[in-house]
N, C-alpha and C. Protein backbone atom coordinates (compact mmCIF):
# COMPACT_ATOMS: atom_id res chain seq x y z
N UNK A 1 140.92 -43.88 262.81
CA UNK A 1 140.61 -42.48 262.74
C UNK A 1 141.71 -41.64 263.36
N UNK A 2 141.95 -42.12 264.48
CA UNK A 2 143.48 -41.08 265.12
C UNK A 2 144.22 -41.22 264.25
N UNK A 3 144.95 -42.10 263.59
CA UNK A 3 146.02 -42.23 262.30
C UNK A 3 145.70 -41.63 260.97
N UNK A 4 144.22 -41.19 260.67
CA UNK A 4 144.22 -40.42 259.63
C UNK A 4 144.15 -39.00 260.48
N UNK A 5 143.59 -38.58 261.51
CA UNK A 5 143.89 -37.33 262.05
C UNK A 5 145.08 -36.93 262.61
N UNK A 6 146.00 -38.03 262.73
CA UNK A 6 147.45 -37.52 263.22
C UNK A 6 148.21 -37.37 261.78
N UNK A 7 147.73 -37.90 260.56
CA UNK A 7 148.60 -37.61 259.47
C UNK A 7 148.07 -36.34 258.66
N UNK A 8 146.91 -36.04 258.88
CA UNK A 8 146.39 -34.43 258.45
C UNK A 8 146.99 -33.43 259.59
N UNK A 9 147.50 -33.49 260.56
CA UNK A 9 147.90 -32.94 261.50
C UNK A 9 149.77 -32.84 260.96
N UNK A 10 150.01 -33.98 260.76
CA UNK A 10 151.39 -34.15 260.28
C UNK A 10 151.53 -33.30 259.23
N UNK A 11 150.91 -33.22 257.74
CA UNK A 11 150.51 -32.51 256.67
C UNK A 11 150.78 -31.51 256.48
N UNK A 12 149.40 -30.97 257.81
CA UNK A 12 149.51 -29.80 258.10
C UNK A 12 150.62 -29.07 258.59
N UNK A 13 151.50 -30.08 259.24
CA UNK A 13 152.57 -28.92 260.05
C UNK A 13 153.58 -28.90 258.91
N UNK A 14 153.54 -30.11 258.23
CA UNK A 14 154.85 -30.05 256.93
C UNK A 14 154.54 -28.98 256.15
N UNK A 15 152.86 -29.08 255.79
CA UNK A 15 152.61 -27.58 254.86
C UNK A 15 153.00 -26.10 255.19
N UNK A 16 152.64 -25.98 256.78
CA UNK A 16 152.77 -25.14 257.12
C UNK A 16 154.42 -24.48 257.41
N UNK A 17 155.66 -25.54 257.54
CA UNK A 17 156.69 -25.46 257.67
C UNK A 17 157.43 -25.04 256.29
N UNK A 18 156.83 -25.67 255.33
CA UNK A 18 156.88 -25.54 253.97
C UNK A 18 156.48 -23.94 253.50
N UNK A 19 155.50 -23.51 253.63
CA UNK A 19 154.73 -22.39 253.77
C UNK A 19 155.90 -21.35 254.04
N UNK A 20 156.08 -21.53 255.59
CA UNK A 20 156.91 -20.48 256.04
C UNK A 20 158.47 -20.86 255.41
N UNK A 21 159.16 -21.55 255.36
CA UNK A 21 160.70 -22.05 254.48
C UNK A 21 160.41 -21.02 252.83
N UNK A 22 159.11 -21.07 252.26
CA UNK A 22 159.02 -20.54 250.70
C UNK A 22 158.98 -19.13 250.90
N UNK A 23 158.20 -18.53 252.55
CA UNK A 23 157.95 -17.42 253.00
C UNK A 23 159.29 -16.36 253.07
N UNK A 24 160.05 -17.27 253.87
CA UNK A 24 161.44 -16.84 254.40
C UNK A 24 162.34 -16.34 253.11
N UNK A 25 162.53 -17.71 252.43
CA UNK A 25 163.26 -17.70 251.13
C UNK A 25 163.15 -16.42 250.03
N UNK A 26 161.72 -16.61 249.55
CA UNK A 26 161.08 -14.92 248.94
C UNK A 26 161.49 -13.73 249.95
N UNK A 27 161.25 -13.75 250.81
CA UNK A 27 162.09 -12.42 251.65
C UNK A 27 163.20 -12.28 251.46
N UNK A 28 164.43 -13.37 251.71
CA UNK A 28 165.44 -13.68 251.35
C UNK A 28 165.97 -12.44 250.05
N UNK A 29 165.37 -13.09 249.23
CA UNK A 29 165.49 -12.56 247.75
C UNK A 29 164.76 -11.22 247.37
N UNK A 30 163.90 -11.08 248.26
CA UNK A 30 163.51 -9.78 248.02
C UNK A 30 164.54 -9.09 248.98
N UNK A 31 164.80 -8.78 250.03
CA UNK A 31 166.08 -8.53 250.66
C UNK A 31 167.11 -7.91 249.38
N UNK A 32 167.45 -9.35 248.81
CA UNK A 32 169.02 -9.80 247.69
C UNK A 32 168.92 -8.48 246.70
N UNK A 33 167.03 -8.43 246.56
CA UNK A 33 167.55 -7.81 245.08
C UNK A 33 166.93 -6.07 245.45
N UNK A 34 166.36 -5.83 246.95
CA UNK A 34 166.65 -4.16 247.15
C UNK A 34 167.98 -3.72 247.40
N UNK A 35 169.04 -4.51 248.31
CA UNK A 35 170.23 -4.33 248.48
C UNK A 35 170.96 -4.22 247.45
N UNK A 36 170.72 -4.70 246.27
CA UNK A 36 171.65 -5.11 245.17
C UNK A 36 171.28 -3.41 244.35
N UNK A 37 169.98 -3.20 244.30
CA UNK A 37 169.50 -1.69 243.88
C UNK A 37 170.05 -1.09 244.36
N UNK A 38 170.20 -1.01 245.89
CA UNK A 38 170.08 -0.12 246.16
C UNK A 38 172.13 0.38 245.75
N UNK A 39 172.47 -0.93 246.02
CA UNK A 39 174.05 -0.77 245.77
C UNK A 39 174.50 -0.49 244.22
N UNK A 40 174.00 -0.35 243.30
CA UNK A 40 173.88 -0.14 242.29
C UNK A 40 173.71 1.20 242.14
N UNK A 41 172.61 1.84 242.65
CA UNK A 41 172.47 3.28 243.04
C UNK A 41 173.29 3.88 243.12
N UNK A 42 173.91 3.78 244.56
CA UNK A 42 174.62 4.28 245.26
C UNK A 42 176.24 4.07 244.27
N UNK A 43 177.00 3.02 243.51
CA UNK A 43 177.72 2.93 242.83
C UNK A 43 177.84 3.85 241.77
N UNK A 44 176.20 4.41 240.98
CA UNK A 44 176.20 4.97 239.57
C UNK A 44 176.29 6.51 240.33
N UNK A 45 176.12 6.98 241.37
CA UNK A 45 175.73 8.05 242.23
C UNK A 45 177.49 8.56 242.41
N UNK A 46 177.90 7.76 242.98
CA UNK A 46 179.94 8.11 243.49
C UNK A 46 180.41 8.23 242.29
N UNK A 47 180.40 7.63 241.05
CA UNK A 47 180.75 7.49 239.77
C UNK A 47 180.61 8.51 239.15
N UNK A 48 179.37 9.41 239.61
CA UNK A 48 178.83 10.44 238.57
C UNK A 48 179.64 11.50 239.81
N UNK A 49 179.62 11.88 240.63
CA UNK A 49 180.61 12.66 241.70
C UNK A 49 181.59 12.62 241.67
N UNK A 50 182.98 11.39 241.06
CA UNK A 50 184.04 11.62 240.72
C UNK A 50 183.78 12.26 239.68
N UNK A 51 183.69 11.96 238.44
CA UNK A 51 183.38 12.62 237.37
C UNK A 51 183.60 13.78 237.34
N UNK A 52 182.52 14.55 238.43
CA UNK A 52 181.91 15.90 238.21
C UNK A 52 183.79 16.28 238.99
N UNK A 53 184.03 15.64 240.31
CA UNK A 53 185.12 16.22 240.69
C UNK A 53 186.43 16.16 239.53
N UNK A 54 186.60 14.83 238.72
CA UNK A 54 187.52 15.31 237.54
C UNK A 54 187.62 16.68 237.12
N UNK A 55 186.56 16.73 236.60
CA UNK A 55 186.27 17.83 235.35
C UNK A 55 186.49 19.48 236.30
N UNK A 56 186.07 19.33 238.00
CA UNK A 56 186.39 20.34 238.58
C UNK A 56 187.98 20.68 238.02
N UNK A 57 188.30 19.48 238.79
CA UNK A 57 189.96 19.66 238.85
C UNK A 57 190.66 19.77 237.74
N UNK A 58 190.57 19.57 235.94
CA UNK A 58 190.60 20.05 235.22
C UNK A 58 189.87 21.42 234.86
N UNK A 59 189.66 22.19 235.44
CA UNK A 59 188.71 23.36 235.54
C UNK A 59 189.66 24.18 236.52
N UNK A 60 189.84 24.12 237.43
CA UNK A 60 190.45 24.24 238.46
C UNK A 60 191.73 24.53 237.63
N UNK A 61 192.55 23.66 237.19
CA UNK A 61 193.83 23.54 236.47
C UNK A 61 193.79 25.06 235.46
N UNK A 62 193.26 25.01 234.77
CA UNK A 62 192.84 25.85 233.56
C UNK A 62 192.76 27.05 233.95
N UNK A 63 192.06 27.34 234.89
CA UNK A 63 191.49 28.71 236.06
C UNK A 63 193.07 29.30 236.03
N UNK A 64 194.11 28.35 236.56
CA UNK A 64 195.39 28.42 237.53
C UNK A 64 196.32 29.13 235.92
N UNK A 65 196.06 28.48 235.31
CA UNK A 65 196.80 28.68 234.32
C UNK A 65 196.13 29.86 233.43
N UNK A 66 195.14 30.25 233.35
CA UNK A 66 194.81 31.49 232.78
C UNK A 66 195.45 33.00 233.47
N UNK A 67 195.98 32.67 234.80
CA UNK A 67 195.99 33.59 236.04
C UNK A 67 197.37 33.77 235.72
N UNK A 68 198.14 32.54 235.25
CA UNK A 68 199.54 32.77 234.89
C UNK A 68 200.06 33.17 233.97
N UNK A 69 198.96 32.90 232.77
CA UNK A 69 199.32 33.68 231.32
C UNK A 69 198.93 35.20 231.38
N UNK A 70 198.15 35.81 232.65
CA UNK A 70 197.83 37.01 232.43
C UNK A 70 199.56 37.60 233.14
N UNK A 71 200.10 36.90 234.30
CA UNK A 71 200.88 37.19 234.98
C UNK A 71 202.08 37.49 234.00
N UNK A 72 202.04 36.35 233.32
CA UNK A 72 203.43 36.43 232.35
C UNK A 72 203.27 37.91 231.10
N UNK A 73 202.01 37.67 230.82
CA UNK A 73 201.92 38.50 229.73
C UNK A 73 202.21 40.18 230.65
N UNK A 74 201.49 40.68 231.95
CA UNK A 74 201.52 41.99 232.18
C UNK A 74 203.04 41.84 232.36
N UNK A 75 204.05 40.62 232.85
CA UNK A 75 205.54 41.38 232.50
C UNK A 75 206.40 41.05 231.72
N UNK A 76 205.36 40.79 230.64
CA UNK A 76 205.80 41.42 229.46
C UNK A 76 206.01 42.30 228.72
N UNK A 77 204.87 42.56 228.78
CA UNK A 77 204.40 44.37 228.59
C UNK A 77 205.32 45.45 229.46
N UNK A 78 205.51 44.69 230.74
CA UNK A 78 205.85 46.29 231.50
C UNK A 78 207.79 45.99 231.28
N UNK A 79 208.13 45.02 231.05
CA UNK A 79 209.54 44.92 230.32
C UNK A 79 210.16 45.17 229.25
N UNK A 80 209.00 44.75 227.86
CA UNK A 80 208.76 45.43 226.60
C UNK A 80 208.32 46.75 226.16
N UNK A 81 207.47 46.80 226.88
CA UNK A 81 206.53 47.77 226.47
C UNK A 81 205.85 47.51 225.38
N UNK A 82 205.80 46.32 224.89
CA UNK A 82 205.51 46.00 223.29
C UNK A 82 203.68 45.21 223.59
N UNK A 83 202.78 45.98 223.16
CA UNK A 83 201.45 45.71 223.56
C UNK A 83 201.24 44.39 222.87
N UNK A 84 201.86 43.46 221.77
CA UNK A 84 201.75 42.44 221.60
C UNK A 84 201.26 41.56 223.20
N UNK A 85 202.47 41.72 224.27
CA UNK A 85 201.56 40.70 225.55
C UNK A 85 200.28 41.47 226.07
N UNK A 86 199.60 42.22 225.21
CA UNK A 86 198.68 42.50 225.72
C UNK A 86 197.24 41.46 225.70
N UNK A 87 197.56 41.32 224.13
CA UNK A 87 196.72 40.15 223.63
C UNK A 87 196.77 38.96 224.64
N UNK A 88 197.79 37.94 224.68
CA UNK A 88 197.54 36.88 225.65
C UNK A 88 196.84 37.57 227.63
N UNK A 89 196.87 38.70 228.14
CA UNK A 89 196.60 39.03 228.63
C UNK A 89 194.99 39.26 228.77
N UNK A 90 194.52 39.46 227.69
CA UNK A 90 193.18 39.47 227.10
C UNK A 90 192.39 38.37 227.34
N UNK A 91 193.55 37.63 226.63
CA UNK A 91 192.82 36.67 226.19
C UNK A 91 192.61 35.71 227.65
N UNK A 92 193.45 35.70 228.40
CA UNK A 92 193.57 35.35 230.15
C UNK A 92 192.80 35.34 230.83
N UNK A 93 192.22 37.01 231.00
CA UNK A 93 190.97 36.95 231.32
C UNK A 93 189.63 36.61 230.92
N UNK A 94 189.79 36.69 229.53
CA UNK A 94 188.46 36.21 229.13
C UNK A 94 188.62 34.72 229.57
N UNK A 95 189.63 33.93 229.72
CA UNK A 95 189.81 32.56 229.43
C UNK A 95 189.22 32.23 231.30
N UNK A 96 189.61 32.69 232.06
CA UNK A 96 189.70 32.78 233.24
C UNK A 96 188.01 32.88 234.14
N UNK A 97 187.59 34.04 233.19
CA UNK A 97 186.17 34.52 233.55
C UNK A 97 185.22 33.53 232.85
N UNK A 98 185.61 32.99 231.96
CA UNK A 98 184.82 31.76 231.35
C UNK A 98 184.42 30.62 232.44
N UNK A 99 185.85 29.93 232.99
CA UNK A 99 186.36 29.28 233.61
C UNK A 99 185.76 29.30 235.23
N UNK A 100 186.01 30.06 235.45
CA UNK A 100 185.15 30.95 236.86
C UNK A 100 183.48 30.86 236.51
N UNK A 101 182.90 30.96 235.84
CA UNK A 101 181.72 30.74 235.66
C UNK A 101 180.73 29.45 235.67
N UNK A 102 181.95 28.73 234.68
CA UNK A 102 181.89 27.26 234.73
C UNK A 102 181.54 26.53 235.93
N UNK A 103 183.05 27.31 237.21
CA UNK A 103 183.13 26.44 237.94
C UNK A 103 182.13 26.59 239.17
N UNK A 104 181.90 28.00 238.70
CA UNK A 104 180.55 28.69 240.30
C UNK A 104 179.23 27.31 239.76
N UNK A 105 178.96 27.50 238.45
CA UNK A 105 177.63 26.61 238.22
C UNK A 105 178.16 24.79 238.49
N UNK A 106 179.39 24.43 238.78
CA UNK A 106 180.01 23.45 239.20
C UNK A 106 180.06 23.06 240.29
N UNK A 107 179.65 24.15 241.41
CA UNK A 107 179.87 24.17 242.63
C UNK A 107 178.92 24.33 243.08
N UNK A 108 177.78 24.96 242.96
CA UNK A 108 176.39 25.16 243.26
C UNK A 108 175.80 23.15 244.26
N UNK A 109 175.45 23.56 244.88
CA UNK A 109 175.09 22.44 245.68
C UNK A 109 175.49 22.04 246.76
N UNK A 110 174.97 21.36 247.88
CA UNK A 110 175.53 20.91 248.81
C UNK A 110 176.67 20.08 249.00
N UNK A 111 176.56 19.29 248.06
CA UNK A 111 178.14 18.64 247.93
C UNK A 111 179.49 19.61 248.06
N UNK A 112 179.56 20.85 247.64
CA UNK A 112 181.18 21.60 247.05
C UNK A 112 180.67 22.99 247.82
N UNK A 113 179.80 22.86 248.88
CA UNK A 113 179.73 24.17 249.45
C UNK A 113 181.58 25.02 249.99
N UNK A 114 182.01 23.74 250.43
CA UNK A 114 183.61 24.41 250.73
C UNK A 114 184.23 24.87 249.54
N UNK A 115 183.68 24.16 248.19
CA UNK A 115 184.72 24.27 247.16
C UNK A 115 184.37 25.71 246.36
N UNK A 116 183.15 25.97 246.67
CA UNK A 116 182.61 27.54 246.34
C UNK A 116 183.00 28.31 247.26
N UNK A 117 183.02 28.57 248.20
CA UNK A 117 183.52 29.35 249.15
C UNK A 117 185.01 29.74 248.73
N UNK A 118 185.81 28.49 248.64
CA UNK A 118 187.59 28.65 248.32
C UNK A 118 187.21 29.15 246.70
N UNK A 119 186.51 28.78 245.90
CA UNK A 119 186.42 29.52 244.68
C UNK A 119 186.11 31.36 244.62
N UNK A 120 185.26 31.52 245.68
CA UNK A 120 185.25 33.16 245.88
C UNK A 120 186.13 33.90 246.51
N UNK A 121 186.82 33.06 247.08
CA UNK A 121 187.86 33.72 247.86
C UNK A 121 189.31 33.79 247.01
N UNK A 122 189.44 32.68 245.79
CA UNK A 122 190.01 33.10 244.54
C UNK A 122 189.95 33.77 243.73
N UNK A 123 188.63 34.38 243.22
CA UNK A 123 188.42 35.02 242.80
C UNK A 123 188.51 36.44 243.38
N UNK A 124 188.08 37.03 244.37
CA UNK A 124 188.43 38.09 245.58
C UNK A 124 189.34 38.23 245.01
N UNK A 125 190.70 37.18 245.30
CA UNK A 125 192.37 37.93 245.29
C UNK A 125 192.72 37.78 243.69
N UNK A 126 191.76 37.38 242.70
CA UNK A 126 192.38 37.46 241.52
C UNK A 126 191.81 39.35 241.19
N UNK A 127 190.77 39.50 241.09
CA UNK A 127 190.09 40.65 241.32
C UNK A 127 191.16 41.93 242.01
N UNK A 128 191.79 41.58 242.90
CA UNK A 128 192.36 42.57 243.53
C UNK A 128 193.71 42.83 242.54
N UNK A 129 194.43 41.21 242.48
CA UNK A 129 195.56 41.45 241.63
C UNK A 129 195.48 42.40 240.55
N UNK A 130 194.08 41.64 239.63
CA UNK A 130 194.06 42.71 238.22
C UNK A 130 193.50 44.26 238.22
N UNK A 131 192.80 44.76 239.44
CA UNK A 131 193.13 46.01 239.56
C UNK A 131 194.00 46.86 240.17
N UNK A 132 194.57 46.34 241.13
CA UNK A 132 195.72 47.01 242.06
C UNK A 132 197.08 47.00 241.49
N UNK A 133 197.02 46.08 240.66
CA UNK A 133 198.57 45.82 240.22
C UNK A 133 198.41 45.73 238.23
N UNK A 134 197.42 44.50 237.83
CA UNK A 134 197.48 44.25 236.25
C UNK A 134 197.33 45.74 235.60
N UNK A 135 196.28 45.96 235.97
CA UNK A 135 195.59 47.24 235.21
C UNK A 135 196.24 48.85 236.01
N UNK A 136 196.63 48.43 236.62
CA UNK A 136 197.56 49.58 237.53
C UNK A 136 198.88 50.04 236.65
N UNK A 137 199.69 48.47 235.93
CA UNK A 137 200.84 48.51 235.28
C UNK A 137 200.81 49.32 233.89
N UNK A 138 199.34 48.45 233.23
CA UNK A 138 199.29 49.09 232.47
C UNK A 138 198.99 50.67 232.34
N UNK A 139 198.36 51.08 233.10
CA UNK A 139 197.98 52.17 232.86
C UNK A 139 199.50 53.01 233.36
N UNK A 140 200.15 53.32 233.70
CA UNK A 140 201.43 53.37 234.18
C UNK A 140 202.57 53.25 232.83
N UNK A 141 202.27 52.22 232.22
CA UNK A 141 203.19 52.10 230.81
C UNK A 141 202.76 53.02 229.90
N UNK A 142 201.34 52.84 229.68
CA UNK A 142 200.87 54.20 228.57
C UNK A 142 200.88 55.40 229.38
N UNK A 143 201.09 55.49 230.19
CA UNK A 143 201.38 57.27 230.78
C UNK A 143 202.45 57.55 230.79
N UNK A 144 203.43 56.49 230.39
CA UNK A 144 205.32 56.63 229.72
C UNK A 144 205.94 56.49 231.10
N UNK A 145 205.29 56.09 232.46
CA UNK A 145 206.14 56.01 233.61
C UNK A 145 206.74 54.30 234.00
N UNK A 146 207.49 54.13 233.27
CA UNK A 146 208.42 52.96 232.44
C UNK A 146 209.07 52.72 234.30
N UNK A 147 209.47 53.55 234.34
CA UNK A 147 210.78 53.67 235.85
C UNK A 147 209.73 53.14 236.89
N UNK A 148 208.79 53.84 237.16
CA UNK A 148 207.89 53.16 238.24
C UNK A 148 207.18 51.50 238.34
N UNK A 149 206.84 51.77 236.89
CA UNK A 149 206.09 50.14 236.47
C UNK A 149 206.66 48.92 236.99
N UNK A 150 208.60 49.36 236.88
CA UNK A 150 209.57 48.18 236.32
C UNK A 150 209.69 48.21 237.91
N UNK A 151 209.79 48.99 238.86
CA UNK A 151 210.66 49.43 240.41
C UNK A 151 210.11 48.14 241.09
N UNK A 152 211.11 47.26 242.20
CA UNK A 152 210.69 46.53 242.25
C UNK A 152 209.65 46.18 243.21
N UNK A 153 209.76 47.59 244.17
CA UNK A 153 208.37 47.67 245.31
C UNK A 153 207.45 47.27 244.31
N UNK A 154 206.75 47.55 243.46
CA UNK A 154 205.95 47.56 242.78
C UNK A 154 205.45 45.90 242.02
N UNK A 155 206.75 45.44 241.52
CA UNK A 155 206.65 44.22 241.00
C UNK A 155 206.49 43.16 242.20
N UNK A 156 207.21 43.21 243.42
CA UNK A 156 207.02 42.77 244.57
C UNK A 156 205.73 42.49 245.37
N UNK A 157 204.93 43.78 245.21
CA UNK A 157 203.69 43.93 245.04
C UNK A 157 202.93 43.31 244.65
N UNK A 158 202.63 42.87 243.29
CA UNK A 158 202.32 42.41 241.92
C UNK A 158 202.55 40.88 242.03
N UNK A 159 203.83 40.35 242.60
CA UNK A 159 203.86 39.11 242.87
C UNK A 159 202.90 38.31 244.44
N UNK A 160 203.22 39.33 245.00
CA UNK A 160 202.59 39.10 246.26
C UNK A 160 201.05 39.06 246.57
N UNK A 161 200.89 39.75 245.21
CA UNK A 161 198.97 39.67 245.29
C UNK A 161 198.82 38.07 244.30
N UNK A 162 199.40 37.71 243.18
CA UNK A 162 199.08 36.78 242.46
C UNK A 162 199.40 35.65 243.83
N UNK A 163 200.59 35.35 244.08
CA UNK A 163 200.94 34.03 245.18
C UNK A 163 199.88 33.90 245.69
C-alpha cells in the first residue's frame, strides 16, 4: 500500500510539474504573439508617419517653389513691364495657397504641432512679402512709376522680406 501511495504521490507531482511546464509554455507564447502585435503595430504606425512626413516634405518643396515663381515673375514685370509675368505670378499664388492648405490639414495633430507653428510663421512673412512689396510693385508699375519700382531700396526691400 505505501508503494501504490508513494507512486500516486509520484504521479501526482509529475502531473502537476507537467501541468505547470504546459502552463508556463502557453504563457510563453501568449507573451510571443502580444509582443509580436504589438511590434507589428507599432512598425505599420512609423511607416504610415514617414509617409505622411514624405509627402510633407514634398509639400513643403512645392510651397518653396511657388514663393519663387511669384518672386521671379514680380521681377519680371517690374523689369519688363510686360504683364505676361503676371500670369505665372497668379498662378504662384494660387499654387502656393493650395499648398498651404494642404499642409495646415497635414499638420493638424499632435505629432507636427512645431511643424504648424513654423508653417504660420511662413505664411505671416509670405503674406507680408505679397503685400508690402508683390502687390506694392505692381501697383507702382500701372501708376507708370517705373523709376521707383526698379530703385534698389525698394528691390532690397522685396528681397529681404522673401529671404
Amino acid at each position: 500500500m505505501f508503494t501504490l501511495s508513494h507512486r500516486s504521490r509520484q504521479r501526482s507531482l509529475i502531473q502537476q510539474l507537467k501541468d505547470r511546464l504546459i502552463l508556463t509554455v502557453g504563457l510563453l507564447v501568449v507573451c510571443l504573439v502580444l509582443t509580436s502585435g504589438i511590434g507589428i503595430f507599432v512598425l505599420i504606425t512609423q511607416q504610415q508617419l514617414g509617409d505622411r512626413k514624405v509627402t510633407m516634405t514634398t509639400q513643403i518643396n512645392d510651397l518653396s517653389q511657388a514663393m519663387v515663381d511669384q518672386e521671379t515673375a514680380i521681377h519680371g514685370y517690374v523689369t519688363t513691364q510686360s504683364t505676361t509675368f503676371l500670369d505665372p505670378f497668379s498662378s504662384g499664388q494660387t499654387d502656393y495657397q493650395s499648398l498651404l492648405q494642404q499642409l495646415k490639414s497635414e499638420t493638424t495633430g499632435s505629432n507636427f504641432q512645431s511643424s504648424a507653428s513654423a508653417l504660420a510663421g511662413v505664411d505671416k512673412q509670405a503674406s507680408i512679402w505679397s503685400t508690402n512689396y508683390a502687390q506694392a510693385e505692381i501697383t507702382r508699375i500701372r501708376a507708370g512709376n517705373v523709376a521707383a519700382a526698379q530703385s534698389n531700396p525698394v528691390n532690397a526691400r522685396g528681397k529681404a522680406l522673401v529671404d
